[in-house]
PDB file of N, CA and C in Angstrom:
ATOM      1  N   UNK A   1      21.809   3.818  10.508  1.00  0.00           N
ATOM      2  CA  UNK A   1      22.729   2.699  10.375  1.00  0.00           C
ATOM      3  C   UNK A   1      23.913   3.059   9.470  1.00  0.00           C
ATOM      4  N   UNK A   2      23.644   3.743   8.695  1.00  0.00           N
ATOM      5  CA  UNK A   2      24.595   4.284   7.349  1.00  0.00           C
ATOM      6  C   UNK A   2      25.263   5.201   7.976  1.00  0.00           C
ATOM      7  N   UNK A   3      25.382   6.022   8.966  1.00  0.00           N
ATOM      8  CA  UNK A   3      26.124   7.200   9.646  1.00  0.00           C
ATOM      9  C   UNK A   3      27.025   6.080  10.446  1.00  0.00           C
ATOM     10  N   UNK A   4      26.529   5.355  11.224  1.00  0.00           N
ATOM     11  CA  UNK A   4      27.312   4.364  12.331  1.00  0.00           C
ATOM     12  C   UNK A   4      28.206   3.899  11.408  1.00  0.00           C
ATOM     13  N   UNK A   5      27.983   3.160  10.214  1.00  0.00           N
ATOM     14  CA  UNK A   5      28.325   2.354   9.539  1.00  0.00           C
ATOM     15  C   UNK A   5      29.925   3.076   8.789  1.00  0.00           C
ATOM     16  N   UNK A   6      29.487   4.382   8.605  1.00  0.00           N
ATOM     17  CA  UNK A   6      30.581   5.334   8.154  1.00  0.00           C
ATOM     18  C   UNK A   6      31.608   5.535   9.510  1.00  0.00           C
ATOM     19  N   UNK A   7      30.921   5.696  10.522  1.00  0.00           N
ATOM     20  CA  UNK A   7      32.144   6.470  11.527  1.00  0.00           C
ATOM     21  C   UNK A   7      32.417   4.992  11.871  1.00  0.00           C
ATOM     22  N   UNK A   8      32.291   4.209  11.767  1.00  0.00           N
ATOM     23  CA  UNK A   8      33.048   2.744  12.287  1.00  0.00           C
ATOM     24  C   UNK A   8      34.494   2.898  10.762  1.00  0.00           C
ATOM     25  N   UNK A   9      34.134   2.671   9.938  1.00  0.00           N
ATOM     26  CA  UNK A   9      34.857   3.133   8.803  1.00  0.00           C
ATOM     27  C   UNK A   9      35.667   3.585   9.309  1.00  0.00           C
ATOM     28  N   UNK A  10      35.842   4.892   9.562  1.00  0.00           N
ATOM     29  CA  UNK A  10      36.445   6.436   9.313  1.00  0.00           C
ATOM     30  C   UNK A  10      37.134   5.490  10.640  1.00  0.00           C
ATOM     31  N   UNK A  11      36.803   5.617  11.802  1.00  0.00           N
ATOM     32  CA  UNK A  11      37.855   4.744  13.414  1.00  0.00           C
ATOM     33  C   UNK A  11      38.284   4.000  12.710  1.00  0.00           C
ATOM     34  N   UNK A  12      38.118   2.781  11.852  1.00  0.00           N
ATOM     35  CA  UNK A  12      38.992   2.403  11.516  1.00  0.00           C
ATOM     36  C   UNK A  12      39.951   1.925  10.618  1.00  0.00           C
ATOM     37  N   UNK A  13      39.731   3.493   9.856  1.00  0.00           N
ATOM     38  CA  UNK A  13      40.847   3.915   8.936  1.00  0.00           C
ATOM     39  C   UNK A  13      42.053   4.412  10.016  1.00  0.00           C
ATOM     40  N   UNK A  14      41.758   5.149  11.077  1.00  0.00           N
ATOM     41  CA  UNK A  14      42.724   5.682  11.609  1.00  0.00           C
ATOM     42  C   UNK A  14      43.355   4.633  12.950  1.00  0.00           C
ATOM     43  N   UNK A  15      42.588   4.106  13.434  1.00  0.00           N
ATOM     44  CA  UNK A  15      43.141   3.202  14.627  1.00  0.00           C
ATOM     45  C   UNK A  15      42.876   1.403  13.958  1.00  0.00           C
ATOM     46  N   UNK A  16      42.604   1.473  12.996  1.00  0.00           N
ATOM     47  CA  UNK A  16      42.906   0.039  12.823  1.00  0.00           C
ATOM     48  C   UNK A  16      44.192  -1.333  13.141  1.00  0.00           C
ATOM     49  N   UNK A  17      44.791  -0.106  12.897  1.00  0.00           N
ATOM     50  CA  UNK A  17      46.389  -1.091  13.186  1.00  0.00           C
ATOM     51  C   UNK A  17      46.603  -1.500  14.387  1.00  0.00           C
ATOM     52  N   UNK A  18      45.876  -0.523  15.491  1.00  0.00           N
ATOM     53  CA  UNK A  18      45.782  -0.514  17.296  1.00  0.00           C
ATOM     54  C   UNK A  18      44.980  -1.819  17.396  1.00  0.00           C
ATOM     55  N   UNK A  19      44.279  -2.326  16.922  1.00  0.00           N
ATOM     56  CA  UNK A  19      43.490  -3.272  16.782  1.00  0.00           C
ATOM     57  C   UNK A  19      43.943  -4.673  17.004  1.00  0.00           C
ATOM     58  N   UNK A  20      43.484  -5.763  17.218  1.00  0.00           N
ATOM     59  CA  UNK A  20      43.998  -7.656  17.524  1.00  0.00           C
ATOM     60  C   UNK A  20      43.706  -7.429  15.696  1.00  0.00           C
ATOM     61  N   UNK A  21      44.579  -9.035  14.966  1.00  0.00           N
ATOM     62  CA  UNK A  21      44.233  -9.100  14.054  1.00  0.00           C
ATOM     63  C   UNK A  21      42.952  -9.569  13.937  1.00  0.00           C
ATOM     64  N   UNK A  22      42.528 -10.541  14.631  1.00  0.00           N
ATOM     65  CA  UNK A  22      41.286 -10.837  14.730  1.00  0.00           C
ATOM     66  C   UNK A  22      40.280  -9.837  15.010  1.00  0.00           C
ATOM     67  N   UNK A  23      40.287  -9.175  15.449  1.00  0.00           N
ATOM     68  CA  UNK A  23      39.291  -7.687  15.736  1.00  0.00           C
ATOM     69  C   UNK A  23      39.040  -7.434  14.054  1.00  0.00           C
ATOM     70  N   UNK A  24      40.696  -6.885  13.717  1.00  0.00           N
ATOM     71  CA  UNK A  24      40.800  -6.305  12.362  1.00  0.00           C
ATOM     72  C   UNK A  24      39.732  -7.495  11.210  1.00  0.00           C
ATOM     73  N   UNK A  25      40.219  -8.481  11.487  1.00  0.00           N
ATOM     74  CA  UNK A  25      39.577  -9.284  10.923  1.00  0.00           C
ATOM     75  C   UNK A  25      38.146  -9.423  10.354  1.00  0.00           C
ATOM     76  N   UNK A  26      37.543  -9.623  11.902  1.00  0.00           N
ATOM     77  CA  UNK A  26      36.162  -9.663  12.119  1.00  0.00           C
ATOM     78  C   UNK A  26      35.388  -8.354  11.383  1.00  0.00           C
ATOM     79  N   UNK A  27      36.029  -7.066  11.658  1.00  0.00           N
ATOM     80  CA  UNK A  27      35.701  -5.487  11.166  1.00  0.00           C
ATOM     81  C   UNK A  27      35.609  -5.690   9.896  1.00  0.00           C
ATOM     82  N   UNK A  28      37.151  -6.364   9.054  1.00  0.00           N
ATOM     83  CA  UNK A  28      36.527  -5.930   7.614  1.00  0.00           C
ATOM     84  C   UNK A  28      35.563  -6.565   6.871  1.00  0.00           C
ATOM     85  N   UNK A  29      35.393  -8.105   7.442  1.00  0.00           N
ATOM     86  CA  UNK A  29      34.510  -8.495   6.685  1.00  0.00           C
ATOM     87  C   UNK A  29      32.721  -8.466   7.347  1.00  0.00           C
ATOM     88  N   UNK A  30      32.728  -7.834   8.150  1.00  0.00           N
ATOM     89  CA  UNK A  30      31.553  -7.313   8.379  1.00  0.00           C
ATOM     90  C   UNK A  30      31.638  -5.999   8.128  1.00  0.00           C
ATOM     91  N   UNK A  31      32.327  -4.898   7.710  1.00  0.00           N
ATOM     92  CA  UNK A  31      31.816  -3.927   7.226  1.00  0.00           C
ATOM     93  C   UNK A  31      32.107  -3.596   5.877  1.00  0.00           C
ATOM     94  N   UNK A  32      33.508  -4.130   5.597  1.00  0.00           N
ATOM     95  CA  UNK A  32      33.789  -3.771   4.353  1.00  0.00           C
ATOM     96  C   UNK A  32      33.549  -4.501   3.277  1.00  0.00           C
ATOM     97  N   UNK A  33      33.472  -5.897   3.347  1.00  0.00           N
ATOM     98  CA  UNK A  33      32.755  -7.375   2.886  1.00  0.00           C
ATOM     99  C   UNK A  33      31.497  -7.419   3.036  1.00  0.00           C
ATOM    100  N   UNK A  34      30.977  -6.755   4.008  1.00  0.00           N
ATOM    101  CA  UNK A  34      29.451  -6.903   3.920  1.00  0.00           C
ATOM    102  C   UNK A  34      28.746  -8.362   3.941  1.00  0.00           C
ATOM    103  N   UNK A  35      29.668  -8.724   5.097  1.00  0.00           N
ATOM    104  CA  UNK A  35      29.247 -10.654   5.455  1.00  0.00           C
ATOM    105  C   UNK A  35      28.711 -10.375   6.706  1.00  0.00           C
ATOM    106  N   UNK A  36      27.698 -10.799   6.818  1.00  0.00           N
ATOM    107  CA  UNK A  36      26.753 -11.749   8.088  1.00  0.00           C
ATOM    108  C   UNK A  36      27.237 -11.610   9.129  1.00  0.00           C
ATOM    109  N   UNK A  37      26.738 -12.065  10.407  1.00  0.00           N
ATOM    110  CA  UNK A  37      27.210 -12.523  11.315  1.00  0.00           C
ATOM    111  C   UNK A  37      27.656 -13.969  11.218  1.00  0.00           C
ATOM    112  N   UNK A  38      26.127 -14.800  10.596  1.00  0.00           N
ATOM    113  CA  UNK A  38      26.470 -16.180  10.187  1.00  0.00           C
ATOM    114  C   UNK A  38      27.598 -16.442   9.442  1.00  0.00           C
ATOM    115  N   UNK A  39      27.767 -15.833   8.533  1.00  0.00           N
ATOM    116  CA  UNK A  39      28.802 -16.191   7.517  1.00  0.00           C
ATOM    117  C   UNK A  39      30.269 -15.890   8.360  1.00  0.00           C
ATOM    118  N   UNK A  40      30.384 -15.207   8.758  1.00  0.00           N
ATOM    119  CA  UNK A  40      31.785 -14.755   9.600  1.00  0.00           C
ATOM    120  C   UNK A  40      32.021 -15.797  10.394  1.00  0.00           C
ATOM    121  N   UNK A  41      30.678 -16.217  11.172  1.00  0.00           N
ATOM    122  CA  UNK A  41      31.068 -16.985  12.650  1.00  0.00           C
ATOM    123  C   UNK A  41      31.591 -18.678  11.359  1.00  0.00           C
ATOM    124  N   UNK A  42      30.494 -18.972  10.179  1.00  0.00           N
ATOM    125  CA  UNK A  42      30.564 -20.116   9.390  1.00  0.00           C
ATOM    126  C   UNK A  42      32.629 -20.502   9.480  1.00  0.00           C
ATOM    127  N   UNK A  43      32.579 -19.291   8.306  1.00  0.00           N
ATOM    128  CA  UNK A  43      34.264 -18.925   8.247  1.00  0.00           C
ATOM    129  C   UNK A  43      35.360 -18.664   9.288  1.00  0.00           C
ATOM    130  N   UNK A  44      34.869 -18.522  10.230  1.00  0.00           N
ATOM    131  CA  UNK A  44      36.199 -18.614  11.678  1.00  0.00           C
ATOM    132  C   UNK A  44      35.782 -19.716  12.357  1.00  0.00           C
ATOM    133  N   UNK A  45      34.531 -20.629  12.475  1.00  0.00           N
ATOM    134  CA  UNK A  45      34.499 -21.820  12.877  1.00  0.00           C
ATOM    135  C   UNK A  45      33.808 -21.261  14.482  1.00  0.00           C
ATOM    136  N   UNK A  46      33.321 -20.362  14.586  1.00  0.00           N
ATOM    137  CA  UNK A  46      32.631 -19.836  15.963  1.00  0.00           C
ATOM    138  C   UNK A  46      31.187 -19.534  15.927  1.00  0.00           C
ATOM    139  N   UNK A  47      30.727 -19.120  16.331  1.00  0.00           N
ATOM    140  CA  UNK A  47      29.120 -19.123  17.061  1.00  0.00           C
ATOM    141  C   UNK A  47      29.013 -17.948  16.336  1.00  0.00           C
ATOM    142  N   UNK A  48      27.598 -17.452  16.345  1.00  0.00           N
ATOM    143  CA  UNK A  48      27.457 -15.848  15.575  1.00  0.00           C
ATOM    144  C   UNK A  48      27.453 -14.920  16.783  1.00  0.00           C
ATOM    145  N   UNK A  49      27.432 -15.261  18.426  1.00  0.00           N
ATOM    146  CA  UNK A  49      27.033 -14.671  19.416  1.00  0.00           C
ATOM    147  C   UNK A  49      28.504 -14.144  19.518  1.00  0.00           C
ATOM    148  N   UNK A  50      29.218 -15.278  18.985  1.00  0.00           N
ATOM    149  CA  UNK A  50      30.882 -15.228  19.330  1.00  0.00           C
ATOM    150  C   UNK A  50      31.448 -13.928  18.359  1.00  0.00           C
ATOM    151  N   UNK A  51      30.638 -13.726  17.130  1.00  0.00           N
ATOM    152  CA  UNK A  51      31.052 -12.939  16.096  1.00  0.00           C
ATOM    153  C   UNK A  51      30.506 -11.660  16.504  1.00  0.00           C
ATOM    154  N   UNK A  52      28.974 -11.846  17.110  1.00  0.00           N
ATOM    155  CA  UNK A  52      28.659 -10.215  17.198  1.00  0.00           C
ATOM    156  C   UNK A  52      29.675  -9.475  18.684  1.00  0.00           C
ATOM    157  N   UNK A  53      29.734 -10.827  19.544  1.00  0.00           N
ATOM    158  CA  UNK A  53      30.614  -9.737  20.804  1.00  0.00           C
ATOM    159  C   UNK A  53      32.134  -9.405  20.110  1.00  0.00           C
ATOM    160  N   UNK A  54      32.669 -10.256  19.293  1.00  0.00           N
ATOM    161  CA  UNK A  54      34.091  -9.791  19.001  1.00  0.00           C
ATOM    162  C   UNK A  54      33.741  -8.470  18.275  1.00  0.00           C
ATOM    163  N   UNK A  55      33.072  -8.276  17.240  1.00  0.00           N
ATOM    164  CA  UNK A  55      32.702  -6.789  16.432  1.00  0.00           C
ATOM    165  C   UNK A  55      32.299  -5.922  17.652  1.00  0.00           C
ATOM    166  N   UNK A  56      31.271  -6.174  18.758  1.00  0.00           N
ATOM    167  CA  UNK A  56      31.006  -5.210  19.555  1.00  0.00           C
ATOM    168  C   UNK A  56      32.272  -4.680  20.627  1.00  0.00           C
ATOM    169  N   UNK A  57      32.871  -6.099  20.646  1.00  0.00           N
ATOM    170  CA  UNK A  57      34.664  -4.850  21.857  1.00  0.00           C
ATOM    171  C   UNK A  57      35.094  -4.553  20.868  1.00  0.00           C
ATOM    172  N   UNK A  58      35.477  -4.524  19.031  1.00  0.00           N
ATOM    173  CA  UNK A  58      36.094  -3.772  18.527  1.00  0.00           C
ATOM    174  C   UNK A  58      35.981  -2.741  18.020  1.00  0.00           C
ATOM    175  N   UNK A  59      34.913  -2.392  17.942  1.00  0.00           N
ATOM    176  CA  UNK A  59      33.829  -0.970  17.697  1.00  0.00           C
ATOM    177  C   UNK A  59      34.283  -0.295  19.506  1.00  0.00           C
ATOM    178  N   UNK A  60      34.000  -1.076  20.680  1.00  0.00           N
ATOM    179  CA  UNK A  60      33.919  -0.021  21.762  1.00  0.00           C
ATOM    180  C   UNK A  60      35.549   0.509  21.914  1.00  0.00           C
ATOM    181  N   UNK A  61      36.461  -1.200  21.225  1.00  0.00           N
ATOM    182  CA  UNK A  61      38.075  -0.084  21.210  1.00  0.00           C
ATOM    183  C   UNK A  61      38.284   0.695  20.330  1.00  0.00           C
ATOM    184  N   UNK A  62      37.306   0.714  19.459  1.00  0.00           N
ATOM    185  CA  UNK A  62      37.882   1.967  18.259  1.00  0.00           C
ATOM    186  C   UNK A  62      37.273   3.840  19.071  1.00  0.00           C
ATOM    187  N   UNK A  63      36.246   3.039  19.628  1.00  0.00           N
ATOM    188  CA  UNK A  63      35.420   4.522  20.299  1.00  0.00           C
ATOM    189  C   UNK A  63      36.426   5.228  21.344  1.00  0.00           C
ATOM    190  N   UNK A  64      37.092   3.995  22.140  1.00  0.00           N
ATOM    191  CA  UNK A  64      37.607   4.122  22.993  1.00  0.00           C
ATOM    192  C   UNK A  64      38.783   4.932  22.556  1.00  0.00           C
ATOM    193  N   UNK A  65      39.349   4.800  21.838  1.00  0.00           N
ATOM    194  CA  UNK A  65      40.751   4.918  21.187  1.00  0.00           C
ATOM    195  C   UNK A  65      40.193   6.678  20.665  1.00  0.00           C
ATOM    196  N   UNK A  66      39.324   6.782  20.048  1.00  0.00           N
ATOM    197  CA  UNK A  66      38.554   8.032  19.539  1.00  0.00           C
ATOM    198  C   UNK A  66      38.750   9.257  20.746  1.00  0.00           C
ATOM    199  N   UNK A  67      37.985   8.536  22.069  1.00  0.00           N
ATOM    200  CA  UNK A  67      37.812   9.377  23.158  1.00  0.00           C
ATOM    201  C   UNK A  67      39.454   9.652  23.479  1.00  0.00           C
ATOM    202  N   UNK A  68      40.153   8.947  23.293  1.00  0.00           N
ATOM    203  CA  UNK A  68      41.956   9.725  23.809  1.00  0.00           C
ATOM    204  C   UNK A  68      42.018  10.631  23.405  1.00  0.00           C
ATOM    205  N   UNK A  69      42.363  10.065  21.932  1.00  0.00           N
ATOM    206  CA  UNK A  69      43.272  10.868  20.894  1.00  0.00           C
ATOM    207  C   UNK A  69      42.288  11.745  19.895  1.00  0.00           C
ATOM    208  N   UNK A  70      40.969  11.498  19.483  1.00  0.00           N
ATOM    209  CA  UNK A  70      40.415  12.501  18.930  1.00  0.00           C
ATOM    210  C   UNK A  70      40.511  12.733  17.455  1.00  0.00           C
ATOM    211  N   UNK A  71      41.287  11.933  17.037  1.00  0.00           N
ATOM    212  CA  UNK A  71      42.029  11.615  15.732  1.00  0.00           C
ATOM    213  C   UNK A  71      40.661  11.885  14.590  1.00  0.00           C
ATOM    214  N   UNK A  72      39.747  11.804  14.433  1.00  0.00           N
ATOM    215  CA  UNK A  72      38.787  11.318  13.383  1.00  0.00           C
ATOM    216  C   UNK A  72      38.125  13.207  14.256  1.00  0.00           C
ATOM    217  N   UNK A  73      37.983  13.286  14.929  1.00  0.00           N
ATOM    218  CA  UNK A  73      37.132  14.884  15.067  1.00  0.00           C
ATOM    219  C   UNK A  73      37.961  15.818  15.022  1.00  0.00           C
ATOM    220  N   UNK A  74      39.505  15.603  15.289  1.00  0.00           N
ATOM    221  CA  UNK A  74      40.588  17.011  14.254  1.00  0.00           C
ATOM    222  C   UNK A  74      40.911  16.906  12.957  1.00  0.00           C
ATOM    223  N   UNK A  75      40.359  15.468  12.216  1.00  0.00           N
ATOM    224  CA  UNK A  75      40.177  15.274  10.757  1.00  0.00           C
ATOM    225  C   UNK A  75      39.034  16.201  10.433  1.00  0.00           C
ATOM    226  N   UNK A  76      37.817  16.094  10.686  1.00  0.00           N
ATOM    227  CA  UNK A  76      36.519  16.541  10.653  1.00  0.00           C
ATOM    228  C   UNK A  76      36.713  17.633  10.910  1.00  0.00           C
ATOM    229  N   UNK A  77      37.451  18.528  11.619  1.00  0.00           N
ATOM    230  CA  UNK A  77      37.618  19.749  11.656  1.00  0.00           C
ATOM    231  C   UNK A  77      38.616  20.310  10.757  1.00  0.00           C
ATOM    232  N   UNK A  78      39.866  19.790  10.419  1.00  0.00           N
ATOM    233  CA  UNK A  78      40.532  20.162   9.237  1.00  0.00           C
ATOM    234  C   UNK A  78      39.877  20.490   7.813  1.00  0.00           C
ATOM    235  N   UNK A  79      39.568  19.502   7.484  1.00  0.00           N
ATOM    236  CA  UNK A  79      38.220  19.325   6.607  1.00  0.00           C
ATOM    237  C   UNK A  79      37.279  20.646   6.490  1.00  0.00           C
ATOM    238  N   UNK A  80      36.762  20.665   7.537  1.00  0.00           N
ATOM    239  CA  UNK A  80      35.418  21.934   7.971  1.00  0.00           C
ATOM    240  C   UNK A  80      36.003  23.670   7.580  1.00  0.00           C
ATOM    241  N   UNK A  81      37.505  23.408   8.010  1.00  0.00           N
ATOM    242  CA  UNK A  81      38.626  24.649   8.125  1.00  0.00           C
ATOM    243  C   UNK A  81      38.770  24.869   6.788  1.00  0.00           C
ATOM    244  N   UNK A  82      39.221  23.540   5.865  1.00  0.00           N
ATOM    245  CA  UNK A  82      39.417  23.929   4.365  1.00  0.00           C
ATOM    246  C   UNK A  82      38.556  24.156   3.507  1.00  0.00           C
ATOM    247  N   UNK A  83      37.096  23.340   4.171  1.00  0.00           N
ATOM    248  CA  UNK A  83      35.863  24.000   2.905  1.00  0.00           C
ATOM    249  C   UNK A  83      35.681  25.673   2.997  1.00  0.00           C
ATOM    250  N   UNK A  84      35.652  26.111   4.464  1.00  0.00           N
ATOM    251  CA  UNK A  84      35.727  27.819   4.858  1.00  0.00           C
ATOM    252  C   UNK A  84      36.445  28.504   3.996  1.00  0.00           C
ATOM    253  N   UNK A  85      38.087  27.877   3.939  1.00  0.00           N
ATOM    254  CA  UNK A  85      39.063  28.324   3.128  1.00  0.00           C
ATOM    255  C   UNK A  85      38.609  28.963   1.496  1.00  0.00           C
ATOM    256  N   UNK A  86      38.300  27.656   1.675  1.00  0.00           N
ATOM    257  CA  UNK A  86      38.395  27.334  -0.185  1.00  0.00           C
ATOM    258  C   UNK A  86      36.611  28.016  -0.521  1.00  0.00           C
ATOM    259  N   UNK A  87      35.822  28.314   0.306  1.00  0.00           N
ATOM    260  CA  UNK A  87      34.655  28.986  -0.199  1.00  0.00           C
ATOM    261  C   UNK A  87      34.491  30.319   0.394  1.00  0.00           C
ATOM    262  N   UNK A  88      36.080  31.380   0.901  1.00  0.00           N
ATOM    263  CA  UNK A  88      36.111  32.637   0.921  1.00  0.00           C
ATOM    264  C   UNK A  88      37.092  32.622  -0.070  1.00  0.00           C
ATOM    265  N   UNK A  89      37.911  31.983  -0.763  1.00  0.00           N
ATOM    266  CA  UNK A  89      38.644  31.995  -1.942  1.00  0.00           C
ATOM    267  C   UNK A  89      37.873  32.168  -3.159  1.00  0.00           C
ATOM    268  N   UNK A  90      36.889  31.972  -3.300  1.00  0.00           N
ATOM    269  CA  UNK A  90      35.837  31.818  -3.982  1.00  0.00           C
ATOM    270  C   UNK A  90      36.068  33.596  -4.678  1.00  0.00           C
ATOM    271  N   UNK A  91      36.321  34.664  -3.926  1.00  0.00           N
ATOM    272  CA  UNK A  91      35.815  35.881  -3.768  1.00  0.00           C
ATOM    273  C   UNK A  91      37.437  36.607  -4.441  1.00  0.00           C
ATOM    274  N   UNK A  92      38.492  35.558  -4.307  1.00  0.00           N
ATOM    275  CA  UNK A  92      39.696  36.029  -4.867  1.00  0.00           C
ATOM    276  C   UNK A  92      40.541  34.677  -5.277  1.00  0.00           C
ATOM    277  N   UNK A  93      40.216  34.770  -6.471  1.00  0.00           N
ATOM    278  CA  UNK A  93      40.188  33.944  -7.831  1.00  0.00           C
ATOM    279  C   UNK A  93      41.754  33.543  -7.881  1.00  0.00           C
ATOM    280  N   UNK A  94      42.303  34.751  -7.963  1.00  0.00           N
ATOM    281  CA  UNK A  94      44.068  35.109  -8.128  1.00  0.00           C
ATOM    282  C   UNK A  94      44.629  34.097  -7.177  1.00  0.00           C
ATOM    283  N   UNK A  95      44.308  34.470  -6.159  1.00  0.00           N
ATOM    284  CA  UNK A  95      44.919  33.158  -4.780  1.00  0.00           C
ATOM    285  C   UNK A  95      44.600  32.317  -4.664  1.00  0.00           C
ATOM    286  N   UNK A  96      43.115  31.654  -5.374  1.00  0.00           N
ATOM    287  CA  UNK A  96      42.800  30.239  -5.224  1.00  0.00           C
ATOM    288  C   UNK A  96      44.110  29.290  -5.833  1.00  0.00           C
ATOM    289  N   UNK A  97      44.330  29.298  -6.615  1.00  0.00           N
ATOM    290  CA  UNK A  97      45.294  28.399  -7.976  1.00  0.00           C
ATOM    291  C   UNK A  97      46.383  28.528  -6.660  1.00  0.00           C
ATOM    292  N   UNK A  98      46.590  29.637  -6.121  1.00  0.00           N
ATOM    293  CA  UNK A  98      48.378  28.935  -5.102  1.00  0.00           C
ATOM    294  C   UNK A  98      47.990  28.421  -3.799  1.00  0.00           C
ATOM    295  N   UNK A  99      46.638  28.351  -3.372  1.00  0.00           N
ATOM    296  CA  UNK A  99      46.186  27.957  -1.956  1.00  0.00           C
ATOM    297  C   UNK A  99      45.838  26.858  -2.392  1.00  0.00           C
ATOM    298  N   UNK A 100      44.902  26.406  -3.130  1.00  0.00           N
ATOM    299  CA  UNK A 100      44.207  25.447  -3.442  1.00  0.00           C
ATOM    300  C   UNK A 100      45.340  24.028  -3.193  1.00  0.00           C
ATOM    301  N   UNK A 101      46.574  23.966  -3.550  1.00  0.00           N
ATOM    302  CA  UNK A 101      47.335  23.058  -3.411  1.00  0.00           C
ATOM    303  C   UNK A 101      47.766  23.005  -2.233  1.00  0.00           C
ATOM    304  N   UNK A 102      48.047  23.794  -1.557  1.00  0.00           N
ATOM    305  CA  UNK A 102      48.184  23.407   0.077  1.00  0.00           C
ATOM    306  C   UNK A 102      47.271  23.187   0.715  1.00  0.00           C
ATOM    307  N   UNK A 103      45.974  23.253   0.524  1.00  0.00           N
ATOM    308  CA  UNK A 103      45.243  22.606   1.281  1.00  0.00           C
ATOM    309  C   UNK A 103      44.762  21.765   0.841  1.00  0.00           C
ATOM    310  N   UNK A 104      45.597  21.150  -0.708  1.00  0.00           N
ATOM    311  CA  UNK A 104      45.228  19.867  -1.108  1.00  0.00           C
ATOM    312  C   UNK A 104      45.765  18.661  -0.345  1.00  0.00           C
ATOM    313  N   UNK A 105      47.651  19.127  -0.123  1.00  0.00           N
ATOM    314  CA  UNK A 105      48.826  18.994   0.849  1.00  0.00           C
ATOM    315  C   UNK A 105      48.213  18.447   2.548  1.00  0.00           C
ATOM    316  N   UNK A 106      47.627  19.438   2.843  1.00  0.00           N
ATOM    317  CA  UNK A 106      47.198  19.682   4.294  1.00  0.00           C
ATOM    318  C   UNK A 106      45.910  18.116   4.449  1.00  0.00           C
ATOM    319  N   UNK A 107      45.254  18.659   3.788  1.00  0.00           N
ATOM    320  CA  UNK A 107      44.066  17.268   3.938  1.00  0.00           C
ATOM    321  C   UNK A 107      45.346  15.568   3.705  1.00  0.00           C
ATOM    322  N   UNK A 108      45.708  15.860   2.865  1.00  0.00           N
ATOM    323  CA  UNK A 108      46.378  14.744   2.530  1.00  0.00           C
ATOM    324  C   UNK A 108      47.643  13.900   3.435  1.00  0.00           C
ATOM    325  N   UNK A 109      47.752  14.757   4.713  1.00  0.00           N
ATOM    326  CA  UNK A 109      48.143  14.296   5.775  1.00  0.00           C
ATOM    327  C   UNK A 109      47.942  13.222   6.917  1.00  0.00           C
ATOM    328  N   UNK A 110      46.272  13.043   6.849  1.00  0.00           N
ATOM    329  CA  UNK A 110      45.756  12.259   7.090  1.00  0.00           C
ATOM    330  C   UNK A 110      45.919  11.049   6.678  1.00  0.00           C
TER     331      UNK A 110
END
């Protein structure tokens, strides 16, 4: 649940804005608020059946949006590229201190 719970996150850090506000809505306070179904549906004045299908099409458009563009698995690979980096740097000390900041740069693109 805690892995799902993260890559729903991570989609929608990057495609959130692609999102209805209401989608956006519904997302943060069920994942990032950590409210209910009840409590969500209480607070928008809808059903909880009404709350879990709106979270479930906005999770399948964030997946959906994932499967295009790929956005969150060339993060995950940038990432993967700079730990490699930065743990054969390990071996030449001298070049860490002027690399180390560009691939502080590079991640921070995201």
């Amino acid at each position: 649940m805690l892995e799902k719970t993260n890559r729903i996150n991570w989609l929608y850090d990057f495609y959130g804005p692609l999102l209805t506000e209401k989608q956006r809505a519904m997302l943060e306070l069920y994942y990032h608020e950590d409210w209910s179904l009840g409590e969500i549906a209480e607070h928008h004045g809808i059903s909880r059946q009404a709350v879990f299908e709106a979270i479930k099409r906005a999770q399948t458009a964030l997946e959906d949006l994932e499967q295009r563009l790929h956005l969150l698995e060339k993060h995950n690979r940038r990432i993967a590229i700079a730990d490699e980096i930065r743990k054969r740097l390990e071996v030449h000390p001298e070049e860490k201190a002027q690399i180390e900041p560009l691939l502080d740069a590079l991640l921070d693109l995201d």
